[in-house]
Protein backbone atom coordinates (compact mmCIF):
# COMPACT_ATOMS: atom_id res chain seq x y z
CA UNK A 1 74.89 81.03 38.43
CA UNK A 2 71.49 81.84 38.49
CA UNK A 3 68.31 79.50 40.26
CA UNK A 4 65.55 79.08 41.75
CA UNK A 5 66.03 75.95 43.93
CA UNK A 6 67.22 76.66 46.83
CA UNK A 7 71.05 76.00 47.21
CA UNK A 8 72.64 72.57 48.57
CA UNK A 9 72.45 73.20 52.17
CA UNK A 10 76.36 71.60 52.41
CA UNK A 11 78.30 73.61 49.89
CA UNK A 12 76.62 76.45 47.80
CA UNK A 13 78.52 77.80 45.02
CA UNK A 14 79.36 81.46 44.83
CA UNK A 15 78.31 83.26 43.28
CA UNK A 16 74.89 82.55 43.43
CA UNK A 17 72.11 84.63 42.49
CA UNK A 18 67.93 84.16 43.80
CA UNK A 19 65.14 86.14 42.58
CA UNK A 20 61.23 86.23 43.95
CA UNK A 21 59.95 86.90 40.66
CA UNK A 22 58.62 89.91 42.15
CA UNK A 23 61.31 92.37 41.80
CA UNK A 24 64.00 91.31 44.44
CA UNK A 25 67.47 89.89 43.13
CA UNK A 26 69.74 89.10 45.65
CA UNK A 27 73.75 87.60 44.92
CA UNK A 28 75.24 85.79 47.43
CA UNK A 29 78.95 86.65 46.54
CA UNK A 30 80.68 84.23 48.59
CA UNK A 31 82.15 83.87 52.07
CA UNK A 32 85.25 86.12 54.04
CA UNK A 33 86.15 83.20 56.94
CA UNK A 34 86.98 85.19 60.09
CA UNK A 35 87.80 84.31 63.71
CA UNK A 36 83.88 84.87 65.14
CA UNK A 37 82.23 83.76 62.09
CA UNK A 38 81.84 83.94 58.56
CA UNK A 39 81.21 86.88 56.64
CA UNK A 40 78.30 86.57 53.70
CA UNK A 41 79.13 89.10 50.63
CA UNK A 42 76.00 89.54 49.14
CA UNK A 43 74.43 92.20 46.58
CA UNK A 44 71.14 93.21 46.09
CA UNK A 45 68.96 94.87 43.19
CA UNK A 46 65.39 95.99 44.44
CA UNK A 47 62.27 97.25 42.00
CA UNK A 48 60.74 100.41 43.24
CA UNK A 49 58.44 100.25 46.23
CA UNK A 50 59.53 96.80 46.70
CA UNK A 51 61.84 95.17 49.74
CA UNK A 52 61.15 92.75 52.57
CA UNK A 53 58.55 92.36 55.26
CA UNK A 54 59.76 93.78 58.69
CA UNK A 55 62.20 90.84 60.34
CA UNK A 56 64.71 89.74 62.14
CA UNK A 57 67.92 88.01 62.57
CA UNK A 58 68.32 86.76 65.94
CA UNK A 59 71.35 85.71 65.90
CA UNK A 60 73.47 87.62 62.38
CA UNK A 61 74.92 91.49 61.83
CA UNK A 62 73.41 92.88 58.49
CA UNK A 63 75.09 95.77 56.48
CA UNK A 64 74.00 97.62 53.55
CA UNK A 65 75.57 100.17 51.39
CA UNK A 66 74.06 101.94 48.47
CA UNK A 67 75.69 101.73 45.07
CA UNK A 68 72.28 103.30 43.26
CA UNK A 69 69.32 104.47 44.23
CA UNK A 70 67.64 105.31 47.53
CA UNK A 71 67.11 103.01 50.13
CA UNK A 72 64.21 103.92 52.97
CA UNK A 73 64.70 101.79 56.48
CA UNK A 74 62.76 101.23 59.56
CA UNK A 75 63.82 99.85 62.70
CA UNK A 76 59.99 98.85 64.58
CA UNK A 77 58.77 101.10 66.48
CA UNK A 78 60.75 104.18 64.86
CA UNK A 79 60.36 106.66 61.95
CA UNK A 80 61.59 105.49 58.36
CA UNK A 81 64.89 106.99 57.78
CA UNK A 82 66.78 106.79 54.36
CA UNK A 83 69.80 106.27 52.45
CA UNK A 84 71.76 107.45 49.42
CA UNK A 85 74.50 106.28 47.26
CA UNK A 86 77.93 105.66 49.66
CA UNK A 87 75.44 105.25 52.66
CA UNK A 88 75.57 102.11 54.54
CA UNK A 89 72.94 101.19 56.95
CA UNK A 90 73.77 98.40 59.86
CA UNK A 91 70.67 95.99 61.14
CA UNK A 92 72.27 94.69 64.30
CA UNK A 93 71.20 91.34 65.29
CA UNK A 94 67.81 90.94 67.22
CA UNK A 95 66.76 94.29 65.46
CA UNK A 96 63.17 94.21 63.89
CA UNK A 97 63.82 96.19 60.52
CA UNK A 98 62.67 96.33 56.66
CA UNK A 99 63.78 98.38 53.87
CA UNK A 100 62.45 99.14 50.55
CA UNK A 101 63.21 100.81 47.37
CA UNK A 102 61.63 104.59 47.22
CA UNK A 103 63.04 105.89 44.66
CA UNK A 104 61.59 105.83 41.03
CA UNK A 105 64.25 103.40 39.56
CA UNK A 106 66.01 99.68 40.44
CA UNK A 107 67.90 100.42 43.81
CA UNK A 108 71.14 98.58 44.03
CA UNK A 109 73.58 97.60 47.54
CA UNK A 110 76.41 96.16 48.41
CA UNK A 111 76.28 94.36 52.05
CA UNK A 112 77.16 91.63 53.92
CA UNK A 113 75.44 89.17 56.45
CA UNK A 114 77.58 88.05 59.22
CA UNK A 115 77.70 85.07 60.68
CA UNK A 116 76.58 83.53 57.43
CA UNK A 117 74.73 80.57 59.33
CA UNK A 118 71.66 78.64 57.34
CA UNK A 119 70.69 82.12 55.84
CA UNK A 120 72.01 81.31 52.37
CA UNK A 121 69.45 78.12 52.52
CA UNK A 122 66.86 80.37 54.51
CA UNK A 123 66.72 83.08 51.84
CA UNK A 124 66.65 81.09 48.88
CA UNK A 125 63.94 78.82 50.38
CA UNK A 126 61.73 81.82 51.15
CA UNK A 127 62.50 83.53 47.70
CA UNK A 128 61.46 80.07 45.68
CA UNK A 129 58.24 80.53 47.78
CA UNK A 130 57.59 83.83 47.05
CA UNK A 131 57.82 83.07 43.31
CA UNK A 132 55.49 79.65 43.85
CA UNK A 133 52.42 81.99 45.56
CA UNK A 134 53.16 84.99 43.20
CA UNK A 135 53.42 87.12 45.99
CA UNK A 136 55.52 88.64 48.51
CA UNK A 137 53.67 86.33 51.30
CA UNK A 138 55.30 82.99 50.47
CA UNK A 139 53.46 80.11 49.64
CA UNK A 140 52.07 79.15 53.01
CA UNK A 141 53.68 75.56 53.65
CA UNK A 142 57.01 76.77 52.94
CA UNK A 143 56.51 79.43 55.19
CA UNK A 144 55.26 77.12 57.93
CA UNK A 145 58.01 74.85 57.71
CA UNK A 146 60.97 77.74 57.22
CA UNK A 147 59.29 79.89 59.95
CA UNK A 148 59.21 77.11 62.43
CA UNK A 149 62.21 75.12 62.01
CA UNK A 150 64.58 78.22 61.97
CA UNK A 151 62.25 80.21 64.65
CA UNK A 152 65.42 80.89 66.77
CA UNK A 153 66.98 82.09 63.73
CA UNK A 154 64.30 84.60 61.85
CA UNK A 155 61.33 85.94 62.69
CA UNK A 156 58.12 88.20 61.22
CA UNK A 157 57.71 90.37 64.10
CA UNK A 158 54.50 92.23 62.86
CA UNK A 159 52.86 88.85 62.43
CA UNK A 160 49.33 88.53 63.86
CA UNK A 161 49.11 86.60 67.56
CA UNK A 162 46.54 84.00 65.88
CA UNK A 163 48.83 83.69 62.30
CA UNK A 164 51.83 82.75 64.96
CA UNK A 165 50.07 80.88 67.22
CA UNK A 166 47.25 78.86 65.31
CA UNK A 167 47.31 79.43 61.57
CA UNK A 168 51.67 78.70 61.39
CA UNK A 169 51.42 75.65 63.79
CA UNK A 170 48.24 74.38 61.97
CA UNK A 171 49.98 74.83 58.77
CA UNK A 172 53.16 73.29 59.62
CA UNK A 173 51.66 70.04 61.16
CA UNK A 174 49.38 69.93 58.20
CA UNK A 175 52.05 70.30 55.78
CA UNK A 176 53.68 67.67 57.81
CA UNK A 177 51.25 64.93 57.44
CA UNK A 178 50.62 65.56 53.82
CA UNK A 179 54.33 64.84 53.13
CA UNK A 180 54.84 68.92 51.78
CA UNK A 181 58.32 68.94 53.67
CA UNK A 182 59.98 66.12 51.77
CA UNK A 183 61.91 68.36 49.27
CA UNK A 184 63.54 70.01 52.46
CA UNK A 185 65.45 67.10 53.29
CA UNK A 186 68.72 67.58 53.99
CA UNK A 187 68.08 70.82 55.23
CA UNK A 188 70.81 72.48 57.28
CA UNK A 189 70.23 71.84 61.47
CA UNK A 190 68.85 75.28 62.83
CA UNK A 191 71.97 76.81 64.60
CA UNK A 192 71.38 77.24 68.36
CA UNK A 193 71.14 80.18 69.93
């Protein structure tokens, strides 16, 4: 199944497939339930040069292995590394990373996001923005909103000071009084840390 809405926060149904409109797909497989939380399947297809901004996940494991193509990685603050088919490359939670697609055709992984948590919801929200501004910078009051509200969850690390401290929290309350959060009722509660 194939959209670009973002999921019903209560049940998705697997398998579910987002794409930026930019040259990121991204399949959410379904969900392995295990004793400390559950396990996100997910596979990815990447355009060259393409991948997301530097981030984090506070609070979720992130695994990638290459099927096709080659993957480069950077953790902040250290030197890009990179990955081949059979390699798999682990973001452990609260690490500041990225990866991208450098080689010349569509790079292709097999992963999994663990504890699955809102980022099902998170993900497909940020995509649908992504496509709305035509960019890889999502449209700016869906970024507010997501980037706020889930703040303990995610994060932009290499952010400006004055984007997170004036231009998101002028954004967001704007956004807020012009009634731009309505269709993200019903959003799932941020998990706490």
């Amino acid at each position: 199944m194939k959209t670009n809405l973002p999921p019903s926060p209560a049940s998705p149904t697997y398998p579910l497939t987002i794409d930026n409109g930019l040259g990121e797909q991204l399949t959410f497989l379904g969900v392995q339930p295990e004793p400390d939380g559950d396990r996100l399947l997910v596979e990815n297809t990447v355009a060259p040069g393409l991948g997301p901004l530097m981030h984090t996940h506070w609070l979720q494991d992130e695994s990638l292995t290459v099927v096709r193509g080659r993957l480069a990685y950077q953790v902040l603050g250290q030197p890009t590394q990179y990955a081949g088919p059979g390699d798999t490359v682990l973001f452990a939670r609260g690490t500041p990373h990225r990866f991208w697609n450098a080689g010349p055709d569509p790079l292709h992984c097999h992963g999994w996001i663990k504890p699955a948590h809102t980022i099902v919801f998170f993900l497909s929200a940020i995509y649908q923005a992504q496509r709305k501004s035509g960019r890889l910078q999502p449209e700016a009051f869906d970024a507010a909103y997501l980037l706020t509200r889930y703040a303990r969850e995610y994060d932009l690390p290499e952010l400006p000071r004055l984007v997170r401290q004036v231009v998101i929290p002028t954004t967001y309350l704007a956004g807020k009084l012009l009634g731009k959060y309505r269709k993200f009722a019903g959003a799932p509660a941020p998990v706490a840390a």
